[in-house]
N, C-alpha and C. Protein backbone atom coordinates (compact mmCIF):
# COMPACT_ATOMS: atom_id res chain seq x y z
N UNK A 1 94.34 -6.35 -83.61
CA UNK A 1 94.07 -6.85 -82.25
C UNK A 1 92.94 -6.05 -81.62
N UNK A 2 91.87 -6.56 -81.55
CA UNK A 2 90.73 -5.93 -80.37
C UNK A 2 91.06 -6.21 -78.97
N UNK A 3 91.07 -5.18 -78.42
CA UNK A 3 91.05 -4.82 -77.12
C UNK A 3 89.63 -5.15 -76.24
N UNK A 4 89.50 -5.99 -75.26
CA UNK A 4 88.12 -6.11 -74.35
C UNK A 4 88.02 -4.88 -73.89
N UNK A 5 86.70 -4.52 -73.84
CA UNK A 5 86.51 -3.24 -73.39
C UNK A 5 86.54 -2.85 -71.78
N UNK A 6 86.76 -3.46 -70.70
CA UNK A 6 86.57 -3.77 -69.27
C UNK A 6 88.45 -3.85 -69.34
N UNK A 7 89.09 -4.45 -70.36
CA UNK A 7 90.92 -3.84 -70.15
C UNK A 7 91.30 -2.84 -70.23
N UNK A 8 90.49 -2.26 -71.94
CA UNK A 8 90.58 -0.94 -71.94
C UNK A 8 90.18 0.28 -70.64
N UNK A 9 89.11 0.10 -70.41
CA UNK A 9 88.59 0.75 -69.23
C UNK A 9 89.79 0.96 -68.17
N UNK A 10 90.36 -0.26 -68.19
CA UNK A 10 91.28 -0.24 -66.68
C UNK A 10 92.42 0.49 -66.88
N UNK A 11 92.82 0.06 -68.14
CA UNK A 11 94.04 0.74 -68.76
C UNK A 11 94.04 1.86 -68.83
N UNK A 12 93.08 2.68 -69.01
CA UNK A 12 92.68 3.98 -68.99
C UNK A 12 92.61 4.82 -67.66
N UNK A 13 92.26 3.85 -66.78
CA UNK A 13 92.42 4.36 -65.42
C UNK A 13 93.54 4.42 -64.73
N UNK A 14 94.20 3.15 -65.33
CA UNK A 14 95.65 2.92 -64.60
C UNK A 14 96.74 4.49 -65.09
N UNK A 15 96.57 4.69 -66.57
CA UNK A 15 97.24 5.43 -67.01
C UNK A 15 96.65 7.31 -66.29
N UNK A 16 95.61 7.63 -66.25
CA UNK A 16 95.12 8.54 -65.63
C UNK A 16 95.56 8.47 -64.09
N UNK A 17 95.50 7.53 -63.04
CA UNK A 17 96.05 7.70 -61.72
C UNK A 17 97.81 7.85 -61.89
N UNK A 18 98.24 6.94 -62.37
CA UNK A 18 99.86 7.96 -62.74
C UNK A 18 100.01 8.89 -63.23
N UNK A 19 99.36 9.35 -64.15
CA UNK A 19 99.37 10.48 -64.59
C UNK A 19 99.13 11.92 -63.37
N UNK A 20 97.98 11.42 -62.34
CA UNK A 20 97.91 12.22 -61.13
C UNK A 20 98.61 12.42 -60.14
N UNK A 21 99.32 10.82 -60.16
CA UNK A 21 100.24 10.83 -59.05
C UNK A 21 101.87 11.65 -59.25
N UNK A 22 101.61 11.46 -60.77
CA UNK A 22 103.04 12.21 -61.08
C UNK A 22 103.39 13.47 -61.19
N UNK A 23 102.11 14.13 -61.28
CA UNK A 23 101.79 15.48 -61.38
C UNK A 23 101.53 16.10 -60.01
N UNK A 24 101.07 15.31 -58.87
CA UNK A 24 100.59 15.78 -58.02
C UNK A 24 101.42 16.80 -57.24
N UNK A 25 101.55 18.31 -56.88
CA UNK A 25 102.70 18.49 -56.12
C UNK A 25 101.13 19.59 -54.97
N UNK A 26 102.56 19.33 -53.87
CA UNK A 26 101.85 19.91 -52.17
C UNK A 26 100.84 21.13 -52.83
N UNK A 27 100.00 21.34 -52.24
CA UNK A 27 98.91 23.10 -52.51
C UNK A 27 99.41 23.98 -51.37
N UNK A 28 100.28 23.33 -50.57
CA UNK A 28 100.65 24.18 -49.45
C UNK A 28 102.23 25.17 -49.76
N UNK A 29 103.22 23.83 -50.25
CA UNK A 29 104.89 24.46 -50.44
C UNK A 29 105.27 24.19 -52.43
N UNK A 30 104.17 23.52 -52.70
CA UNK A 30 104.54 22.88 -53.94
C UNK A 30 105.34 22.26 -53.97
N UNK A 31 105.71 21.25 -53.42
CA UNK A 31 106.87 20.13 -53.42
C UNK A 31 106.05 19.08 -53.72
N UNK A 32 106.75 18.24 -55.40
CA UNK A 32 106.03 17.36 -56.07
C UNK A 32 105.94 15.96 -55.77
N UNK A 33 106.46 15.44 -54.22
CA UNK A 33 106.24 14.37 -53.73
C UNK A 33 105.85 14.22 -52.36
N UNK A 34 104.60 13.23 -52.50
CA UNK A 34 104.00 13.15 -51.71
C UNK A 34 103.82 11.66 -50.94
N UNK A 35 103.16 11.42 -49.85
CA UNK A 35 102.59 10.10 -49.61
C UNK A 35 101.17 9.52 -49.56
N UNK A 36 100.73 8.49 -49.57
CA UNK A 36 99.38 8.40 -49.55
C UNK A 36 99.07 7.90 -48.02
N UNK A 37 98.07 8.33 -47.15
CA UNK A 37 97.91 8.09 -45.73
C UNK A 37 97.17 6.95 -45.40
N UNK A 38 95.88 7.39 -46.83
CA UNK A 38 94.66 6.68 -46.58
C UNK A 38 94.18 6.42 -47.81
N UNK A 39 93.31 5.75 -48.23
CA UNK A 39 92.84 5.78 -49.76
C UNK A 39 91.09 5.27 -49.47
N UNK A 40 90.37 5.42 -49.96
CA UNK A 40 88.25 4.93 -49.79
C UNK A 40 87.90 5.19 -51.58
N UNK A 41 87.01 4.04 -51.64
CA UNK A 41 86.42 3.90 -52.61
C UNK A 41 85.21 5.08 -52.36
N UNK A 42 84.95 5.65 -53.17
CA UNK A 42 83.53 6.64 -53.66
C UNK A 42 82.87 6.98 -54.99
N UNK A 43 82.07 6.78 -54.86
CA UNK A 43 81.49 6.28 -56.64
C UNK A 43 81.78 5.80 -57.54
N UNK A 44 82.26 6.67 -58.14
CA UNK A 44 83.54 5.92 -59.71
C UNK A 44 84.60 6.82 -59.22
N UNK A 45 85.25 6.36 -58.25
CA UNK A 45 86.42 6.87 -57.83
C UNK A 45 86.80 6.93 -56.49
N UNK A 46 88.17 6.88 -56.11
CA UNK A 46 88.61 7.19 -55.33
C UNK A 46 89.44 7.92 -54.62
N UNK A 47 89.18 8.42 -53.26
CA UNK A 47 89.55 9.26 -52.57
C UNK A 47 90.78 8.96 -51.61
N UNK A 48 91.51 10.11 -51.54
CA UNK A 48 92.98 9.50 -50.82
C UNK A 48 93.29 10.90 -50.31
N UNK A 49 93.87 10.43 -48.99
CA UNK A 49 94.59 11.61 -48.36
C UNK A 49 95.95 11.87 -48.17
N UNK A 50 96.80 12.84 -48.59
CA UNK A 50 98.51 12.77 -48.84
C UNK A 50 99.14 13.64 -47.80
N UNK A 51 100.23 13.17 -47.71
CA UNK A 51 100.92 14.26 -46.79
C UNK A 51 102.01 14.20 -47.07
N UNK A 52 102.32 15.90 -47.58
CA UNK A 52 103.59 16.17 -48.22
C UNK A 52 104.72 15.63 -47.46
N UNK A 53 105.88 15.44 -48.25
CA UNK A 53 107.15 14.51 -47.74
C UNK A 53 108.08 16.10 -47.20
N UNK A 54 107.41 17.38 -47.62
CA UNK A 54 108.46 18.22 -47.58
C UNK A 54 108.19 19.20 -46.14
N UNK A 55 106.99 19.92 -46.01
CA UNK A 55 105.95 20.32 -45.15
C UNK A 55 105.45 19.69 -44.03
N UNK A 56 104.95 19.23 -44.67
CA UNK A 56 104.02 17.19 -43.77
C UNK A 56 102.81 17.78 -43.93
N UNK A 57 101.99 18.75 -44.14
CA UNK A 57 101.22 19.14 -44.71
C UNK A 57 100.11 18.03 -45.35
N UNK A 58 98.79 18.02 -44.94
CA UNK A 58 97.84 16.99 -45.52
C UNK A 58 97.07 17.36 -46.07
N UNK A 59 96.60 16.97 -47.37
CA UNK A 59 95.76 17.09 -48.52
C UNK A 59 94.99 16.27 -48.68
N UNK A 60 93.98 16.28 -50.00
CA UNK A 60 92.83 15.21 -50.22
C UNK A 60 93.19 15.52 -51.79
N UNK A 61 93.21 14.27 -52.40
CA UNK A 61 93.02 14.15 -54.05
C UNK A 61 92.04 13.17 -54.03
N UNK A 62 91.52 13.42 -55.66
CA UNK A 62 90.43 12.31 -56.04
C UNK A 62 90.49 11.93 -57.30
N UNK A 63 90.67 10.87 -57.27
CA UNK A 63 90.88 9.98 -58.54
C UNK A 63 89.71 9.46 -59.23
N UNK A 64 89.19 9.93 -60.47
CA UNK A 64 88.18 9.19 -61.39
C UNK A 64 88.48 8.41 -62.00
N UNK A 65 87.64 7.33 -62.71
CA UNK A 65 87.97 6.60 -64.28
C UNK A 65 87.42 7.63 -65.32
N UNK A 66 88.83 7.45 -65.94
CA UNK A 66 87.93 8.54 -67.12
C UNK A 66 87.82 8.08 -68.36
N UNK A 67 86.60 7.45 -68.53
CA UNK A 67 85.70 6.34 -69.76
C UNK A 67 86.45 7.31 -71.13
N UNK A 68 86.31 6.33 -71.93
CA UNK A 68 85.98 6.43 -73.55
C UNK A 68 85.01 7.52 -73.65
N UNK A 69 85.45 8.57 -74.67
CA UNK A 69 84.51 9.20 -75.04
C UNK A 69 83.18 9.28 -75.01
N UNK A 70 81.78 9.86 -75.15
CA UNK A 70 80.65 9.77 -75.15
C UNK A 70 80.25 11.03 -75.78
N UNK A 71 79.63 10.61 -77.02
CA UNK A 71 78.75 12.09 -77.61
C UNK A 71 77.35 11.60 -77.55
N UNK A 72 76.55 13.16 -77.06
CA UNK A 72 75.39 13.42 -77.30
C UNK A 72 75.17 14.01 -78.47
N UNK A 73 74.20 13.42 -79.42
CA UNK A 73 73.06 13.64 -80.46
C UNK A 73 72.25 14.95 -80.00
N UNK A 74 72.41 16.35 -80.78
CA UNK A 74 71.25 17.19 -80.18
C UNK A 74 70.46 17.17 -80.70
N UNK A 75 68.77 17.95 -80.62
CA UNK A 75 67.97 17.87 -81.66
C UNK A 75 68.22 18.35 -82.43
N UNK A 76 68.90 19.23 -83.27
CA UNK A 76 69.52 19.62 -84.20
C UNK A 76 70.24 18.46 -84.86
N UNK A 77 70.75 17.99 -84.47
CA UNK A 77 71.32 16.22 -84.92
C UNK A 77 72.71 16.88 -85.00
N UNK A 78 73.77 17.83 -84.82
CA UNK A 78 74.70 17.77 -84.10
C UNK A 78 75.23 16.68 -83.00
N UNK A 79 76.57 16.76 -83.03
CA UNK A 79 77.29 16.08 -81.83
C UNK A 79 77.95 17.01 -80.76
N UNK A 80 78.03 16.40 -79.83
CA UNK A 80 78.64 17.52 -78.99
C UNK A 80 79.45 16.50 -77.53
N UNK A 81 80.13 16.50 -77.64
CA UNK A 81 81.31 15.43 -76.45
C UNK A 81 80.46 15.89 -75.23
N UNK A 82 80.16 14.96 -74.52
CA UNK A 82 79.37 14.70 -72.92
C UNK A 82 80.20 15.17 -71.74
N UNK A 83 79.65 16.79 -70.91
CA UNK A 83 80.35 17.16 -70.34
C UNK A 83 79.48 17.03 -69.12
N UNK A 84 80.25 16.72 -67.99
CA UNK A 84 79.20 16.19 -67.13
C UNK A 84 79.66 17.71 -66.22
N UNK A 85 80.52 18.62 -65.92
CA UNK A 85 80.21 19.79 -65.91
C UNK A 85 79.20 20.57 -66.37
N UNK A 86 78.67 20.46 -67.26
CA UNK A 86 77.64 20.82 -68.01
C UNK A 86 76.36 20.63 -67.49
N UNK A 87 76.33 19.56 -67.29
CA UNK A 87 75.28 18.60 -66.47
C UNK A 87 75.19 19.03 -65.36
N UNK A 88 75.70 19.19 -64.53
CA UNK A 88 76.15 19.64 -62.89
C UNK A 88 75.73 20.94 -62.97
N UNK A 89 76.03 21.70 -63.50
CA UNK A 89 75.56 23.32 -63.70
C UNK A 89 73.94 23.13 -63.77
N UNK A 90 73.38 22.74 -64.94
CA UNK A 90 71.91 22.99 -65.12
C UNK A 90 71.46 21.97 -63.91
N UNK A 91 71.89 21.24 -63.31
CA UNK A 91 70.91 20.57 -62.72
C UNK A 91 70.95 21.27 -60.97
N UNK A 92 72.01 22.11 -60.93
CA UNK A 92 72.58 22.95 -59.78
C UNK A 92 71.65 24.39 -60.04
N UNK A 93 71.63 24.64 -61.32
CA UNK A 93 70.24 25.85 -61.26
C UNK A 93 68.97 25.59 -61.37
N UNK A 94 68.73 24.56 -61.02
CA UNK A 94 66.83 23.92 -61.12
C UNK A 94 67.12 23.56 -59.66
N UNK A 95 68.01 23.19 -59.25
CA UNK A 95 67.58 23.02 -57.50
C UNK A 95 68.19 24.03 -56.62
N UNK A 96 68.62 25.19 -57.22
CA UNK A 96 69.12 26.24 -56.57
C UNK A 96 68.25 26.78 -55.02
N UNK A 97 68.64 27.14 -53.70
CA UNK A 97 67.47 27.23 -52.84
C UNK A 97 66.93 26.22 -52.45
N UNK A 98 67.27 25.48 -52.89
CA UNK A 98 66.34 24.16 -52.40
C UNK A 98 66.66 22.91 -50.90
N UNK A 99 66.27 22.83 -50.14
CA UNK A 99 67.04 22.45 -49.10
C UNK A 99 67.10 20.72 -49.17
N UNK A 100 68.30 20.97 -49.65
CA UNK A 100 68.45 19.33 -50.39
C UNK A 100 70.04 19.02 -49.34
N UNK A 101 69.91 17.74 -49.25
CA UNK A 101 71.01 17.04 -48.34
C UNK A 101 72.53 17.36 -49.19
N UNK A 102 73.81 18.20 -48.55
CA UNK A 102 74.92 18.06 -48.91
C UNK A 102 75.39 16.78 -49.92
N UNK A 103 75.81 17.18 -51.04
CA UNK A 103 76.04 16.14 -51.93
C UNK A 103 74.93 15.59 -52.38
N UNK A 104 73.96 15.76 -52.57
CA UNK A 104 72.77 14.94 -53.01
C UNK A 104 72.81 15.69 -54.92
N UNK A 105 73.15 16.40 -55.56
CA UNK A 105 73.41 16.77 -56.62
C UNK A 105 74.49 15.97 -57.26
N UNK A 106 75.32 16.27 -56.36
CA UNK A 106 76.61 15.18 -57.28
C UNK A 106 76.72 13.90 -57.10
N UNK A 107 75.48 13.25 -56.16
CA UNK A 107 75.78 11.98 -56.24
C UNK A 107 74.93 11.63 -57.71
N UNK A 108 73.72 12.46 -57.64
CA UNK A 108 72.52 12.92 -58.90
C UNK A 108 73.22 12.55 -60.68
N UNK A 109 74.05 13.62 -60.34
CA UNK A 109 74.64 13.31 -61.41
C UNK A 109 75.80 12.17 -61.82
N UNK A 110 76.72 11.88 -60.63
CA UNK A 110 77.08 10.39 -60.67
C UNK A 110 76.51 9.49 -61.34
N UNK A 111 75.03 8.83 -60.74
CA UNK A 111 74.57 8.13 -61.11
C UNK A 111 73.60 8.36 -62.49
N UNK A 112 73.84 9.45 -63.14
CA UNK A 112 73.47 9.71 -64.50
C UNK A 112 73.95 9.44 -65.45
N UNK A 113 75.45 9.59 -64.98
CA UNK A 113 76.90 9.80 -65.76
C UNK A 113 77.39 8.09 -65.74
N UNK A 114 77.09 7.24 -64.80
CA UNK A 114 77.31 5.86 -64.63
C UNK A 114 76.29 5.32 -65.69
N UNK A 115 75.05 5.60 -65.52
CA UNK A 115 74.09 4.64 -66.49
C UNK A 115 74.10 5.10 -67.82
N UNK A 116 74.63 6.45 -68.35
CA UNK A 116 74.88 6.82 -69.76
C UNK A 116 76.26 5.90 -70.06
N UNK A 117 77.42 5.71 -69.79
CA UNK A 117 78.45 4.88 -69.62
C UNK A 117 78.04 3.11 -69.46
N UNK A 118 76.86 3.15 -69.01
CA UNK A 118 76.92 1.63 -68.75
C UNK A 118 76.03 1.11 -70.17
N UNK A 119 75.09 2.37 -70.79
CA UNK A 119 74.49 1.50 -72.31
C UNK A 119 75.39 0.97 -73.09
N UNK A 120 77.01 1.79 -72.72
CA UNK A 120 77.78 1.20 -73.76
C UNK A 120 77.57 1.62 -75.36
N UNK A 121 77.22 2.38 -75.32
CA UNK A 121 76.99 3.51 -76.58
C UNK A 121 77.95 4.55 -76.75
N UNK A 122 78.74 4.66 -78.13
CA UNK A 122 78.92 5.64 -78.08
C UNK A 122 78.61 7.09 -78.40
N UNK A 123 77.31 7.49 -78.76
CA UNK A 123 76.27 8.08 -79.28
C UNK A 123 75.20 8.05 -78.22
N UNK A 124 74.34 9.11 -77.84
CA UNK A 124 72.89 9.08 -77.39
C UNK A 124 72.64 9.81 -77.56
N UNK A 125 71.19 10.18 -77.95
CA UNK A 125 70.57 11.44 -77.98
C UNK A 125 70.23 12.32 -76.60
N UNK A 126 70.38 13.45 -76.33
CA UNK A 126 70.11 14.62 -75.92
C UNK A 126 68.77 13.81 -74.85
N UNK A 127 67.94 13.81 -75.61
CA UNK A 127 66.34 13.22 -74.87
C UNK A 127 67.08 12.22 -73.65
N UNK A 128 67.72 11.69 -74.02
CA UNK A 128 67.80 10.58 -73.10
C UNK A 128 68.36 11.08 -72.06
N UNK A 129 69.20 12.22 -72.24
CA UNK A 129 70.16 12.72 -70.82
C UNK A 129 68.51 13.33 -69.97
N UNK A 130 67.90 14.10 -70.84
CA UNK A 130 67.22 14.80 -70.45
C UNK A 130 65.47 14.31 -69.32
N UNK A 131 65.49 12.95 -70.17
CA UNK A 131 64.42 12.20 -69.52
C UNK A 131 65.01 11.48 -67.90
N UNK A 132 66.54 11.13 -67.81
CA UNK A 132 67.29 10.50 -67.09
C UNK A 132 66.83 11.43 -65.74
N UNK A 133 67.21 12.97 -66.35
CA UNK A 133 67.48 14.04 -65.25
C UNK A 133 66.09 14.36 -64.54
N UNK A 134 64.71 14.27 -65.35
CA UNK A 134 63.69 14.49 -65.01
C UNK A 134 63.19 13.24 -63.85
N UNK A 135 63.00 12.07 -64.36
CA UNK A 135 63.20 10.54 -63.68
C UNK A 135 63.74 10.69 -62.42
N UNK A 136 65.03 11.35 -62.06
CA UNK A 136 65.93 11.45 -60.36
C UNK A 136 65.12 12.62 -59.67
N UNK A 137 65.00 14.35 -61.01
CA UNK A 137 64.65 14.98 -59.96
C UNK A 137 63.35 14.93 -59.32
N UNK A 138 62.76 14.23 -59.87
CA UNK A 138 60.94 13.66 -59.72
C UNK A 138 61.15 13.28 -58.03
N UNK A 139 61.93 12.62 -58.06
CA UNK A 139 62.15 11.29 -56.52
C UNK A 139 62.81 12.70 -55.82
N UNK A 140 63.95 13.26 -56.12
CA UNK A 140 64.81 14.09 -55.06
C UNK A 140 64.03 15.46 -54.75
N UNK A 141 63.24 16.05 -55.77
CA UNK A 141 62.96 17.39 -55.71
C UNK A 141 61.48 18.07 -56.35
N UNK A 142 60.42 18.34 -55.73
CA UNK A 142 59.29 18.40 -56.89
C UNK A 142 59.52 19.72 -57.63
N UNK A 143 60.10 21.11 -56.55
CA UNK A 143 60.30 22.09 -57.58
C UNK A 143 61.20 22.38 -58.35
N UNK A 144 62.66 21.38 -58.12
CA UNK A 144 63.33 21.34 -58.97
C UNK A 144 62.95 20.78 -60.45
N UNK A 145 62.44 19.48 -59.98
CA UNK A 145 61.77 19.23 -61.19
C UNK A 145 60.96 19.91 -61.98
N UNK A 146 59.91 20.58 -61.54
CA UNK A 146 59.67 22.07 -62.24
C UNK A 146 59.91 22.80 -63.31
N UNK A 147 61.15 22.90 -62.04
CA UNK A 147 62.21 24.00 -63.04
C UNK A 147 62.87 23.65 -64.13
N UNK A 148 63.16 21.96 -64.12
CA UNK A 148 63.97 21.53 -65.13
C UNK A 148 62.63 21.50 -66.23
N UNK A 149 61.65 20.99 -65.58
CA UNK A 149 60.32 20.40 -67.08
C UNK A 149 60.25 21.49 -67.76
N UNK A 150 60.15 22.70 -66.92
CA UNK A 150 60.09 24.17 -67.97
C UNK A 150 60.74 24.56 -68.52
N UNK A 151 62.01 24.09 -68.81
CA UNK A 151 63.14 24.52 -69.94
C UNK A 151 63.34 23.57 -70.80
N UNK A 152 62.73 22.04 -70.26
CA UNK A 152 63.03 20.64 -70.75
C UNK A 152 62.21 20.62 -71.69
N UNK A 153 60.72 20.25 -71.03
CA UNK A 153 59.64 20.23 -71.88
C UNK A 153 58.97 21.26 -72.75
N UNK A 154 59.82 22.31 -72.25
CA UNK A 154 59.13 23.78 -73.06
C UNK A 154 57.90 24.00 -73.33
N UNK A 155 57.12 24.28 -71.73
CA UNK A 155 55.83 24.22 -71.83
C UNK A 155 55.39 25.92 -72.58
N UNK A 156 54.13 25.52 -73.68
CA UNK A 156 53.99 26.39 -74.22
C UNK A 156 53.18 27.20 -73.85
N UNK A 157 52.17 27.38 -72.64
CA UNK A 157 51.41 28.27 -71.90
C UNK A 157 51.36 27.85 -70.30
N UNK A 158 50.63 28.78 -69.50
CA UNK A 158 50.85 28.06 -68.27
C UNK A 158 50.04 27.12 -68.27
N UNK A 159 48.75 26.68 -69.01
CA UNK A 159 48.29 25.81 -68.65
C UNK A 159 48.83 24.12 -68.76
N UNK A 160 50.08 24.62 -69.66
CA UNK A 160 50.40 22.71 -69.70
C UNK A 160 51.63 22.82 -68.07
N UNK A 161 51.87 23.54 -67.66
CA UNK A 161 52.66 23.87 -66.77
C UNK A 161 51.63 23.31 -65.34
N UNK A 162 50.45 24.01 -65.09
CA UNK A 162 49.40 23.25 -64.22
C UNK A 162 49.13 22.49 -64.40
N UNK A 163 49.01 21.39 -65.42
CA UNK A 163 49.04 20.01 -65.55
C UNK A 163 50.03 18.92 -64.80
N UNK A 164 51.33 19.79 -65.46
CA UNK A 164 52.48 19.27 -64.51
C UNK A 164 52.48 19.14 -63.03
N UNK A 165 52.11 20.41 -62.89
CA UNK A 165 52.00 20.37 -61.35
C UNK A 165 50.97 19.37 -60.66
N UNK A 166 49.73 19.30 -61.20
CA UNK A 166 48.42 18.36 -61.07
C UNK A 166 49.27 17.17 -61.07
N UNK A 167 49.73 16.61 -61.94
CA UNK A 167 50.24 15.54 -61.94
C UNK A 167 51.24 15.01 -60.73
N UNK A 168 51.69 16.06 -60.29
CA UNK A 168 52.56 16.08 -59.09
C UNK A 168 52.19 16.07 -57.85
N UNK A 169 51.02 16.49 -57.68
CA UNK A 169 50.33 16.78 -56.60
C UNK A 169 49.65 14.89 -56.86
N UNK A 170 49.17 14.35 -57.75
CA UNK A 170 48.57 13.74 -57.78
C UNK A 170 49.72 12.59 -57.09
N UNK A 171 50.80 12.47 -57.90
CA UNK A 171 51.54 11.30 -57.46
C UNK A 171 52.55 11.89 -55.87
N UNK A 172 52.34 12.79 -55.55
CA UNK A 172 52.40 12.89 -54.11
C UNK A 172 51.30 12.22 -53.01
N UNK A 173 50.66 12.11 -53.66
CA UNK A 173 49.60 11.44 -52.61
C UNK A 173 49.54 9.84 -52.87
N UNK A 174 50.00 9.33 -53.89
CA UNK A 174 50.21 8.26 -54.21
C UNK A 174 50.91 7.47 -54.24
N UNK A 175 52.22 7.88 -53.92
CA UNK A 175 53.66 7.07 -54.35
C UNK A 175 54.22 7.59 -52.88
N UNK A 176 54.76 6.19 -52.11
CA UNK A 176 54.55 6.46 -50.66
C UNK A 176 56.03 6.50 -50.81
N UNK A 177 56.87 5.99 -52.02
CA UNK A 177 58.32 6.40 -52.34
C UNK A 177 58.87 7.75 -52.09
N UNK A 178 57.75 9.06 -52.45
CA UNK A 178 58.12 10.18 -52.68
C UNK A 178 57.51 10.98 -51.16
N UNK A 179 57.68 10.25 -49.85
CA UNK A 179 56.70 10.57 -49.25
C UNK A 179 57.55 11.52 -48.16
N UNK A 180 59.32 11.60 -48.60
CA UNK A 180 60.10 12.10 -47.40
C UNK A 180 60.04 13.63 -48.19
N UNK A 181 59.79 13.92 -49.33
CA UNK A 181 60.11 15.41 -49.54
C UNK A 181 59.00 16.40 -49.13
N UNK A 182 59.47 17.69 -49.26
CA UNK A 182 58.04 18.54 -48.73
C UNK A 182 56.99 18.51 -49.87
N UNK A 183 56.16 18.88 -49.24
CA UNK A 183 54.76 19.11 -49.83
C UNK A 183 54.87 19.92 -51.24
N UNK A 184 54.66 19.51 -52.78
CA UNK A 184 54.28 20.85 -53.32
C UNK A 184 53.32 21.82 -53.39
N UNK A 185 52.63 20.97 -52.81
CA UNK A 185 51.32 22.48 -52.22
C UNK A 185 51.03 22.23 -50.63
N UNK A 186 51.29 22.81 -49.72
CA UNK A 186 50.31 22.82 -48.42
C UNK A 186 49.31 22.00 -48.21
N UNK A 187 49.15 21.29 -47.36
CA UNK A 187 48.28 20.35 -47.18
C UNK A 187 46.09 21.21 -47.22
N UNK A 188 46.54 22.42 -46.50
CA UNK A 188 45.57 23.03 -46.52
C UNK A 188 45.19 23.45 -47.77
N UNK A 189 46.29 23.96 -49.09
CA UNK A 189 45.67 24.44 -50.05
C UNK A 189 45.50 23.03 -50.93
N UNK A 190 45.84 22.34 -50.60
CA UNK A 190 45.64 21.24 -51.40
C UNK A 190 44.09 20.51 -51.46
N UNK A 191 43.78 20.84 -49.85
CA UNK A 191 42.44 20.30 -50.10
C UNK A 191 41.08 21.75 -50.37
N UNK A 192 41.52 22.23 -50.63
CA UNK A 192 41.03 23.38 -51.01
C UNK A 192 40.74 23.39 -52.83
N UNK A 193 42.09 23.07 -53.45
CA UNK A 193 41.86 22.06 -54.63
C UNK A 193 41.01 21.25 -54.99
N UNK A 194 41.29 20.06 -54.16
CA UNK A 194 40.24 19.33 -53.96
C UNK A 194 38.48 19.22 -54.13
N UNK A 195 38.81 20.32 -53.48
CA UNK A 195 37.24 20.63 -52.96
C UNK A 195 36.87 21.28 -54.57
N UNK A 196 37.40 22.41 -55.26
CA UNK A 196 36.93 22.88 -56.42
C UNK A 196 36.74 22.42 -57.66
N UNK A 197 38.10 21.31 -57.15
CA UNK A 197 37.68 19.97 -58.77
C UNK A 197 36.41 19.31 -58.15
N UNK A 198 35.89 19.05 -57.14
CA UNK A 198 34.39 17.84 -57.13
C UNK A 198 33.89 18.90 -57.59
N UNK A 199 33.65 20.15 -56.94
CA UNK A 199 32.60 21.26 -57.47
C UNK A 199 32.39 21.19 -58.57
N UNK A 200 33.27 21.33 -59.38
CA UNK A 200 33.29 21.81 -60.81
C UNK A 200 33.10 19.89 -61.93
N UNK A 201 33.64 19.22 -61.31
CA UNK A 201 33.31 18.02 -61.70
C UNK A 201 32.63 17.00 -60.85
N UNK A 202 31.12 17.20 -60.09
CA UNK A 202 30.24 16.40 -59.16
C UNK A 202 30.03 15.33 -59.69
């Protein structure tokens, strides 16, 4: 018997939210029954607020779907099971400092973790997580992005590294999409730039 994959999915979810609900006990008295107050859809999941039956005490749980497996292909051609912890970390130290809107990382990776899940593969290579992550932080972050191309792309001197940046500077002035983040160079040193590329190329 084959299973549709959109039953499976559900089935998987259904069995994971009992599984939470049955487990769930107070963080306040530990008493393992609770009520639900409120419940909201949020990404691939939802959010609910409880209040212990013993305390009265109110909490927040959050419920995911938690898909079918997914391995990444490394370049090494290893496998390695898709940890989106994993993901969340490196993409949390390339925008470290960075004055980025509350939650704007984990929605980041949400929607990374949704479109690797939606090829419907169970296999992808490494590149693909990696091009995905470059693609968002381009739009959300120019020095994050940066930071990720330089461990990503493994630039081999600084000069392919100033390219990058050129390129960045270039589609900052171009792409009226990218037009709410800050500047990666100063408007003043930028045309200062400017001015030394005609020099040097009249």
């Amino acid at each position: 018997m084959t299973l549709d994959k959109h039953y499976l999915s559900w089935l998987i979810y259904v069995c994971t939210t009992i599984d939470s609900v049955l487990s769930m006990n107070c963080p306040f008295c530990d008493y393992a029954d609770s009520k639900v107050i409120d419940s909201r859809d949020i990404n691939a999941g939802i959010r609910r607020r409880r209040q212990c039956l013993s305390c009265h005490a109110r909490f927040t749980t959050y419920e995911r779907l938690q898909p079918a497996s997914l391995f990444i292909i490394k370049k090494d051609q290893r496998r390695e099971e898709f940890n989106r912890d994993k993901l969340l970390t490196g993409i949390r130290k390339a925008c470290e400092k960075r004055p980025l809107p509350t939650g704007s990382i984990e929605r980041l990776v949400d929607e990374i973790e949704a479109e690797l899940y939606h090829l419907g593969k169970a296999e992808i290579p490494s590149t693909k997580i990696g091009d995905l992550v470059m693609e968002k932080l381009k739009k959300l972050d120019y020095i994050a992005y940066i930071r990720f191309a330089s461990v990503y792309r493994e630039f081999a001197d600084i000069q392919a590294l100033k390219e990058a940046v050129d390129n960045l500077v270039t589609t900052q002035k171009e792409d009226t999409n990218l037009s709410g983040q800050l500047a990666l160079i100063p408007e003043a040193n930028s045309r200062e730039i400017d001015r030394r590329k005609k020099k040097h190329n009249p």
